[in-house]
N, C-alpha and C. Protein backbone atom coordinates (compact mmCIF):
# COMPACT_ATOMS: atom_id res chain seq x y z
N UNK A 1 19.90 26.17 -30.97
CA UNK A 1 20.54 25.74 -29.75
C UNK A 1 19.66 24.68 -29.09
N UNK A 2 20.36 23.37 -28.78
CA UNK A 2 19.11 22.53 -28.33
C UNK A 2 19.24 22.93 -26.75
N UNK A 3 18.11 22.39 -26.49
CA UNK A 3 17.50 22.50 -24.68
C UNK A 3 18.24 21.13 -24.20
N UNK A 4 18.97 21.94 -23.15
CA UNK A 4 19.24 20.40 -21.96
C UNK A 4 18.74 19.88 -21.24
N UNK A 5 18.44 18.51 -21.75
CA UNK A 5 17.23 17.80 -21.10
C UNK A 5 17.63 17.36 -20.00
N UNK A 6 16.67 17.13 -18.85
CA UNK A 6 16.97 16.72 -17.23
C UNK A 6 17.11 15.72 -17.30
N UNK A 7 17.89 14.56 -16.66
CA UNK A 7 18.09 13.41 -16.97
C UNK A 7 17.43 13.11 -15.68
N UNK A 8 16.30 12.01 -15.51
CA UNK A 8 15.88 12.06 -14.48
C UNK A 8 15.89 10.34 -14.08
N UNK A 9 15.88 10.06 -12.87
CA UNK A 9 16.78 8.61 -12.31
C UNK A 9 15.38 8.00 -11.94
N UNK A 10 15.38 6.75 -12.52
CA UNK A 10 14.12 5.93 -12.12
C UNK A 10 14.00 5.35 -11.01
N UNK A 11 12.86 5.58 -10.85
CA UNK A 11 12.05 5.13 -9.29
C UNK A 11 11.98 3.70 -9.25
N UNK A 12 12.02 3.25 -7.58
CA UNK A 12 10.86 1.74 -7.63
C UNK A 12 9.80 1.97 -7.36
N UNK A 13 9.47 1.09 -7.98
CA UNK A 13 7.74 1.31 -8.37
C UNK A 13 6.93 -0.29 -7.49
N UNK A 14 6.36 -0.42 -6.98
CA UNK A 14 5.57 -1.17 -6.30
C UNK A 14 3.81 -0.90 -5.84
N UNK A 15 3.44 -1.68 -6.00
CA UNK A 15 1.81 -1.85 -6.11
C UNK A 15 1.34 -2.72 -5.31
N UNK A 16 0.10 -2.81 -4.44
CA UNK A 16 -0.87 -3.58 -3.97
C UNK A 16 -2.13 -3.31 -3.79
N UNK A 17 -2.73 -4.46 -3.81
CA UNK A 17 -3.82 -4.55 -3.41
C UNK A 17 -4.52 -4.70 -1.66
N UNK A 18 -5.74 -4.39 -1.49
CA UNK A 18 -6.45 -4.56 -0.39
C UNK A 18 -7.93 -4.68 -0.05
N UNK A 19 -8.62 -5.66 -0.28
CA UNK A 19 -10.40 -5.24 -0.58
C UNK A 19 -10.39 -5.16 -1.89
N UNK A 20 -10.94 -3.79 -2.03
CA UNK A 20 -11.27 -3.24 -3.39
C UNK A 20 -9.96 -1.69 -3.70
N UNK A 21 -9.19 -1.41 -2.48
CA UNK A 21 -8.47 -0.30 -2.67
C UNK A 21 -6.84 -0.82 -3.28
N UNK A 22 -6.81 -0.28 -4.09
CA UNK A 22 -4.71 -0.59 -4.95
C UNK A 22 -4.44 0.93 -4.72
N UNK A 23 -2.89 0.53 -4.25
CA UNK A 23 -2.01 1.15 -4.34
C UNK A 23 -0.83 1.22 -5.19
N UNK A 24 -0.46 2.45 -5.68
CA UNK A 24 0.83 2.20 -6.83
C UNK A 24 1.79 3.44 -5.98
N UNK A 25 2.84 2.88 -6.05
CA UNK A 25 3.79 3.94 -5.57
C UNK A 25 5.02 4.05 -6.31
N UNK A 26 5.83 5.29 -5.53
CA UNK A 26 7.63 5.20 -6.54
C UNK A 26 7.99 5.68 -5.51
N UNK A 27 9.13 5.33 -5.50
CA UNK A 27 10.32 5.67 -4.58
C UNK A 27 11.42 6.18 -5.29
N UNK A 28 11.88 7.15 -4.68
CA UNK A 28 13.26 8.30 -4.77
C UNK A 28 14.18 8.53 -4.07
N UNK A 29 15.00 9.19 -4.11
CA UNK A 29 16.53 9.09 -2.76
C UNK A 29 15.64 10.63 -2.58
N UNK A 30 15.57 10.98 -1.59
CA UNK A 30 15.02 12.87 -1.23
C UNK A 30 15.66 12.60 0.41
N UNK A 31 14.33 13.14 1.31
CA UNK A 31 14.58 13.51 2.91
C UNK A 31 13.78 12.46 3.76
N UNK A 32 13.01 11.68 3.23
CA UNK A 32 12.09 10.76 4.20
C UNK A 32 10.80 11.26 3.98
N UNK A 33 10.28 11.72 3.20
CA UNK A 33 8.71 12.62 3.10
C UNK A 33 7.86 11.34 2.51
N UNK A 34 7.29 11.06 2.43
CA UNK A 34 5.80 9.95 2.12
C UNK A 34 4.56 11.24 1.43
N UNK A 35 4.10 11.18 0.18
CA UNK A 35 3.06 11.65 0.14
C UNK A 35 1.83 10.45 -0.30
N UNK A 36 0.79 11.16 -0.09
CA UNK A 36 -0.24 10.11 -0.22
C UNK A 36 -1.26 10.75 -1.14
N UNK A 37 -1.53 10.41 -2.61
CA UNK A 37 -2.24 11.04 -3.39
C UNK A 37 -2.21 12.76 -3.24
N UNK A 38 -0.67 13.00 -3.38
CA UNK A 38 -0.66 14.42 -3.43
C UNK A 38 -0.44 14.77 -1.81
N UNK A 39 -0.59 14.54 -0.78
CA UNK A 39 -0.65 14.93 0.60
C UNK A 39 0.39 14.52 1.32
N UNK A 40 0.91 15.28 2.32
CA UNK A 40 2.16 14.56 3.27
C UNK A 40 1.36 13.49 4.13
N UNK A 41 1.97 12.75 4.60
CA UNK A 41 2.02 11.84 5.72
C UNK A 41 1.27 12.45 6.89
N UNK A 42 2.00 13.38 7.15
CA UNK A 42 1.40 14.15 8.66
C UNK A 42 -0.28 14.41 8.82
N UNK A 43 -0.37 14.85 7.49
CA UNK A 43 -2.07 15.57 7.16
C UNK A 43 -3.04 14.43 6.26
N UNK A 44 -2.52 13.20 6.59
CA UNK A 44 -3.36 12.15 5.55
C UNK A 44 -4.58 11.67 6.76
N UNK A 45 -4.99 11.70 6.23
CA UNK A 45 -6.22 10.96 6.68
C UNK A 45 -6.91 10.65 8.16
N UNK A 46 -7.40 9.56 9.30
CA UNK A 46 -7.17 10.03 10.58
C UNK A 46 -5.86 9.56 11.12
N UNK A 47 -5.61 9.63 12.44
CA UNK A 47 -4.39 9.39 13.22
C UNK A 47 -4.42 7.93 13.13
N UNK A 48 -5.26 7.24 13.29
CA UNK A 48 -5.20 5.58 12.88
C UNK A 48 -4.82 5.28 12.10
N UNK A 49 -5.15 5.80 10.67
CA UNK A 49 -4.68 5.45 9.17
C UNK A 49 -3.36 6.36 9.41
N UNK A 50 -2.94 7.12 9.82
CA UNK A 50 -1.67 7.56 10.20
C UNK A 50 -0.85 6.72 10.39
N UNK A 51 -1.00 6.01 11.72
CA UNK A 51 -0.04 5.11 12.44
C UNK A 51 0.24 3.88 11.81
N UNK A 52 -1.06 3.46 11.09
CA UNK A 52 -0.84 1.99 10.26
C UNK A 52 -0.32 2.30 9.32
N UNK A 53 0.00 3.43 8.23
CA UNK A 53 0.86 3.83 7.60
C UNK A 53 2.39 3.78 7.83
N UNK A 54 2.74 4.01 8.74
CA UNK A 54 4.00 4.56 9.31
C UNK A 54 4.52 3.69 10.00
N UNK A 55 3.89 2.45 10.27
CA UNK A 55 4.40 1.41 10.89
C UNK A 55 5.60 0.79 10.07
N UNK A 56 5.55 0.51 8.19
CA UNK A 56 6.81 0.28 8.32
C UNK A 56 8.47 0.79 8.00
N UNK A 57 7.87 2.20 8.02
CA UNK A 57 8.58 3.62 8.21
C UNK A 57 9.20 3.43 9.63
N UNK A 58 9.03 3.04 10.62
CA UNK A 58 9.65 3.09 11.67
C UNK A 58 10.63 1.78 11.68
N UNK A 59 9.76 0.66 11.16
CA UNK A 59 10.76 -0.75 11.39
C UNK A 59 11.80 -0.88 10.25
N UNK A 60 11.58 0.34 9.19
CA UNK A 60 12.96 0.53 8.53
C UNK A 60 13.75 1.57 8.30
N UNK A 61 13.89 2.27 9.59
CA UNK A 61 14.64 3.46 10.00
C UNK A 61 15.15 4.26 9.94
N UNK A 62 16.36 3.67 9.46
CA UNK A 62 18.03 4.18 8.79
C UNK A 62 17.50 4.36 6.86
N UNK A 63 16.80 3.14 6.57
CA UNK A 63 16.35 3.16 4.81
C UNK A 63 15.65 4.24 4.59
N UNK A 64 14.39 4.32 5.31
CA UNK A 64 13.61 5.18 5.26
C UNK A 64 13.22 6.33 5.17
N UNK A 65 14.56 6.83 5.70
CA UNK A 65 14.70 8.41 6.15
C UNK A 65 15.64 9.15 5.40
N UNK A 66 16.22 8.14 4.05
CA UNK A 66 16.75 8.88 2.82
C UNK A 66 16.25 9.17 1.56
N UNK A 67 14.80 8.50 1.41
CA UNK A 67 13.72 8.39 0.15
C UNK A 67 12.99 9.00 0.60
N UNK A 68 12.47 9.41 -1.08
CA UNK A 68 10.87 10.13 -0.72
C UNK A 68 10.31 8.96 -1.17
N UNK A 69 8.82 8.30 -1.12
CA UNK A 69 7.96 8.14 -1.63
C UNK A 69 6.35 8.59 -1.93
N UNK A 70 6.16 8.76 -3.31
CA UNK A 70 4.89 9.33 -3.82
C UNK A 70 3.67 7.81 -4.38
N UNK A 71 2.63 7.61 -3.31
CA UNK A 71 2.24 6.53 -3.37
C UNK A 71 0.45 7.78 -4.35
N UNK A 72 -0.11 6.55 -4.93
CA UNK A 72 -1.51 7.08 -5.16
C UNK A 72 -2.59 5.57 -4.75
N UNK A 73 -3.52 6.46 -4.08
CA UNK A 73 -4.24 5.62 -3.84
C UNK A 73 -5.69 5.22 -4.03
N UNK A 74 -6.63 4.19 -4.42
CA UNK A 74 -8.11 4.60 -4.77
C UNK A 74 -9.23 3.55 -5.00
N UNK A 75 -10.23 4.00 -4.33
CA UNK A 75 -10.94 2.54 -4.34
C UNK A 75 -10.46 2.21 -2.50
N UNK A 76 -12.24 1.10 -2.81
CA UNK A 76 -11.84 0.83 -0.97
C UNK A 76 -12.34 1.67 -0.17
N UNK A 77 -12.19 1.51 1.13
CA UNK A 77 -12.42 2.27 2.38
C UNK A 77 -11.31 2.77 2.76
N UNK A 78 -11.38 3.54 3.92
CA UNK A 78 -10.25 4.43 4.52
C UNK A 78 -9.02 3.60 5.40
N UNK A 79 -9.74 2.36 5.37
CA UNK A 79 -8.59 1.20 6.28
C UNK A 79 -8.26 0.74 5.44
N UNK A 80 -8.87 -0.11 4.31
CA UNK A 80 -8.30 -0.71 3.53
C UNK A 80 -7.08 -0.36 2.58
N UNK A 81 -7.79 1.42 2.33
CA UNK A 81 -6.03 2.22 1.67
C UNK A 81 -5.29 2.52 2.44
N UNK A 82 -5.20 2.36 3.70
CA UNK A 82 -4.10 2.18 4.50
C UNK A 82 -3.65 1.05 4.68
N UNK A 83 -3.89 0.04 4.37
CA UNK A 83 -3.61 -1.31 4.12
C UNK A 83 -2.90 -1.52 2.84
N UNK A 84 -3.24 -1.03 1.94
CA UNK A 84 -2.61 -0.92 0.88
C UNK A 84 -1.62 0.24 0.72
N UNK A 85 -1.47 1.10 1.30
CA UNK A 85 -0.27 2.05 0.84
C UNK A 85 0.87 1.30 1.66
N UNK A 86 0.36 0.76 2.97
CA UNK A 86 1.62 0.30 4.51
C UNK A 86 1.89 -1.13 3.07
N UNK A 87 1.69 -1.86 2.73
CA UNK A 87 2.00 -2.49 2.43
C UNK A 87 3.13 -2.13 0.69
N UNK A 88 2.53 -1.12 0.14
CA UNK A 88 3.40 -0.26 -0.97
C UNK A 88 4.64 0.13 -0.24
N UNK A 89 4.59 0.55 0.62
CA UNK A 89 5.81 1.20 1.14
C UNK A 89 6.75 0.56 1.85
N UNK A 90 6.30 -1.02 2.28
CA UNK A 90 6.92 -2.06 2.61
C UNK A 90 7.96 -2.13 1.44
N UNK A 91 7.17 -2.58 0.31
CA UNK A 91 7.62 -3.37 -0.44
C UNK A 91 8.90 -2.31 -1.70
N UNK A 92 8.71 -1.16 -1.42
CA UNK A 92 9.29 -0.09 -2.05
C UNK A 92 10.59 -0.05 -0.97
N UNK A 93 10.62 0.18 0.13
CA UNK A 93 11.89 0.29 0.76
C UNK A 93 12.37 -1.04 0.81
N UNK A 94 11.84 -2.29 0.54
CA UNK A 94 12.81 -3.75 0.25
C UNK A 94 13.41 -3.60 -0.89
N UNK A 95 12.92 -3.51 -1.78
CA UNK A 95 13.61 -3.53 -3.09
C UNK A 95 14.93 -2.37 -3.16
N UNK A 96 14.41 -1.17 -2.48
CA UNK A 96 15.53 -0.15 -2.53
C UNK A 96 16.87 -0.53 -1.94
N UNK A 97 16.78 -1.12 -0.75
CA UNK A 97 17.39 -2.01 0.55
C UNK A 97 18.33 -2.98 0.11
N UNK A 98 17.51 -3.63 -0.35
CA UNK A 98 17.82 -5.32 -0.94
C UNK A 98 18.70 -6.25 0.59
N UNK A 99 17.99 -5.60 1.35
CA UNK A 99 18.57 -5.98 2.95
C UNK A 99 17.32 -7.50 2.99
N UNK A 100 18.41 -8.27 3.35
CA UNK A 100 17.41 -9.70 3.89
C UNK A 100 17.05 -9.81 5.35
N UNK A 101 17.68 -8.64 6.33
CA UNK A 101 17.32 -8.76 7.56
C UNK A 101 16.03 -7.92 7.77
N UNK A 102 16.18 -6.70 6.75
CA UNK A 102 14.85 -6.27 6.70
C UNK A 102 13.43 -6.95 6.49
N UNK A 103 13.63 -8.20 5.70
CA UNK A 103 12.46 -8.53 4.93
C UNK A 103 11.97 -9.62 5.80
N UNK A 104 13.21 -10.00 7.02
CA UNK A 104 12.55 -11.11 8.03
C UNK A 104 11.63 -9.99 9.29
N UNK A 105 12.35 -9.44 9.22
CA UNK A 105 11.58 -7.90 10.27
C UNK A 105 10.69 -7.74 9.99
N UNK A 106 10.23 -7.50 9.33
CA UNK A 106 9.04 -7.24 7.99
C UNK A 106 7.83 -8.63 8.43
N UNK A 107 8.20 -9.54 7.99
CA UNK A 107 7.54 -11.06 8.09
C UNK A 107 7.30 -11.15 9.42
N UNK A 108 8.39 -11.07 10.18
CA UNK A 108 8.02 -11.14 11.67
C UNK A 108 6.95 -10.59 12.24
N UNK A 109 7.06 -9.25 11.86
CA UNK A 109 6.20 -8.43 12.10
C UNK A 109 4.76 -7.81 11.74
N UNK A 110 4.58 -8.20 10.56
CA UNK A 110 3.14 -8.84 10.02
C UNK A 110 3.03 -8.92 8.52
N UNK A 111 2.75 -10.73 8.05
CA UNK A 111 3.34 -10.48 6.92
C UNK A 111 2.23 -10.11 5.61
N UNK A 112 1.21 -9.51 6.23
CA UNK A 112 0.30 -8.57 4.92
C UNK A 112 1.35 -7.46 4.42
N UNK A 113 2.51 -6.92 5.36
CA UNK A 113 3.48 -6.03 4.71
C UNK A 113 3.86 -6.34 3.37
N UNK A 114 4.21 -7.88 2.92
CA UNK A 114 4.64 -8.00 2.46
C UNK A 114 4.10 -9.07 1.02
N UNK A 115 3.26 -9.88 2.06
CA UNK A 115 2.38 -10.41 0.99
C UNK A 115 0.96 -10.25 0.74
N UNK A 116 0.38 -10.19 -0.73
CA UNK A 116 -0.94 -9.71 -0.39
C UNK A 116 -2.31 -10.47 -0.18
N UNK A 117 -2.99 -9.58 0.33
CA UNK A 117 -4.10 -10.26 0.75
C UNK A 117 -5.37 -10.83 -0.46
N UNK A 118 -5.35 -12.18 -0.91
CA UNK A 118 -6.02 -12.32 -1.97
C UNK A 118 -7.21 -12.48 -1.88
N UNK A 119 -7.79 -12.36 -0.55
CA UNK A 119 -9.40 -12.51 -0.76
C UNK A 119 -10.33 -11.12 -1.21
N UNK A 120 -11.25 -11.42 -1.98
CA UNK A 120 -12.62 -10.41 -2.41
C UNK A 120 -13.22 -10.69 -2.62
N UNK A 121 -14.48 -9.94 -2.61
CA UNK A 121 -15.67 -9.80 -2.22
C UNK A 121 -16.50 -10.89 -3.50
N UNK A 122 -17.41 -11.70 -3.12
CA UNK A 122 -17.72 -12.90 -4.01
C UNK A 122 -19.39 -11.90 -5.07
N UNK A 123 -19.20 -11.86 -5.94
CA UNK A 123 -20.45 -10.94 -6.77
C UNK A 123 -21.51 -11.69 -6.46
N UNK A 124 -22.52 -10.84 -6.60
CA UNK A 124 -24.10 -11.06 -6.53
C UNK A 124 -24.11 -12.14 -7.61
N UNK A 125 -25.74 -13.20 -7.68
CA UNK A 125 -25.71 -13.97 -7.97
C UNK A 125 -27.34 -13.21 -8.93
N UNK A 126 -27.26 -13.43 -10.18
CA UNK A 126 -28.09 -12.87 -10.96
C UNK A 126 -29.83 -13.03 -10.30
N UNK A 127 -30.85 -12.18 -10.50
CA UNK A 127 -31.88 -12.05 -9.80
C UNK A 127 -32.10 -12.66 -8.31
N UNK A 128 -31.07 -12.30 -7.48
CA UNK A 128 -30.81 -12.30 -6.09
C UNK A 128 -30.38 -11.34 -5.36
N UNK A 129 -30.27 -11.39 -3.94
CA UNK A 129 -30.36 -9.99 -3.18
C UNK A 129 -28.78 -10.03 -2.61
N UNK A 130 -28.21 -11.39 -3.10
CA UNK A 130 -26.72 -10.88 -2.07
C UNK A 130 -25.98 -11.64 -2.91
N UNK A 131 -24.96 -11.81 -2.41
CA UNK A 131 -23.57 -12.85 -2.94
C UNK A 131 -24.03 -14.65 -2.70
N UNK A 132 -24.52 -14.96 -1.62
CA UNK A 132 -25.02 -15.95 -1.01
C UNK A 132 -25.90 -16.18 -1.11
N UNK A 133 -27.16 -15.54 -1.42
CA UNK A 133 -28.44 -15.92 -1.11
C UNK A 133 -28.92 -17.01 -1.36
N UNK A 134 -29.82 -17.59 -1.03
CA UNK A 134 -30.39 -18.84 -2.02
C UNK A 134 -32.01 -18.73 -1.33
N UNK A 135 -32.93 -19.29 -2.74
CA UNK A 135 -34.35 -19.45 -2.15
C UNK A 135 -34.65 -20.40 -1.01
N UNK A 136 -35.35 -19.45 -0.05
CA UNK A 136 -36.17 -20.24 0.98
C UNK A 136 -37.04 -21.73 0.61
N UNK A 137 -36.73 -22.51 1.16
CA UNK A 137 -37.68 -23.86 0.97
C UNK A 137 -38.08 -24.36 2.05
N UNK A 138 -39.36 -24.82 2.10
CA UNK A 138 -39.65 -26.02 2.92
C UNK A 138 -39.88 -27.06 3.03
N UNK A 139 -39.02 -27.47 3.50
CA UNK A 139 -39.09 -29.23 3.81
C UNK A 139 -40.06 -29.58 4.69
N UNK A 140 -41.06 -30.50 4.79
CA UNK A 140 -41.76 -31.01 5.26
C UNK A 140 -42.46 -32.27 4.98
């Protein structure tokens, strides 16, 4: 007797960067729940990285509050993966959407949501103490 396999409906999937922290996420039709490397929304991290999270959970309202998304996050500091998940979750409820009034809302409203931030950190410079350094000289 064969086993009936679950047919299971593919996610959007969206990724960014921030610093040194990436985010990869998927999106699902569920209740509005956000987890964050395994954790709800409510219990992630402090109330700051809370709110910058959830910022564009609020400016997409009505979308928002019929998906789940399961983001993972790693690498970076504690702002920076909040920089990078707010910006995963931007870009996961556009694509779900495919709303163009959303994506000016979005822009309006700050557009690291949506596009990413390409600067990093410049590497050390071989037998030197920083990224920049250069030997002391005197001119005289």
């Amino acid at each position: 007797m064969a086993r009936k396999q679950k047919i299971r409906e593919p996610g959007i999937h969206a990724s960014s960067k921030r610093k040194m922290a990436i985010a990869r996420g998927t999106l699902k039709k569920g209740k509005g729940n956000v987890w964050i490397n395994s954790i709800l929304l409510n219990a992630y991290g402090s109330e700051l990285a809370r709110e910058r999270v959830r910022e564009p959970l609020t400016l997409s309202k009505p979308h928002s509050e019929e998906v789940d998304i399961k983001i993972n996050v790693k690498g970076g500091g504690w702002n920076s993966q909040a920089e990078a998940v707010r910006s995963v979750i931007a870009k996961t409820i556009l694509k779900h959407s495919k709303n163009e009034d959303l994506r000016k809302k979005f822009v309006a409203y700050d557009r690291q949501l949506l596009v990413a931030d390409t600067r990093r950190t410049e590497p050390q410079k071989p037998y030197r103490s920083g990224a920049r350094s250069k030997r002391q000289t005197s001119k005289r």
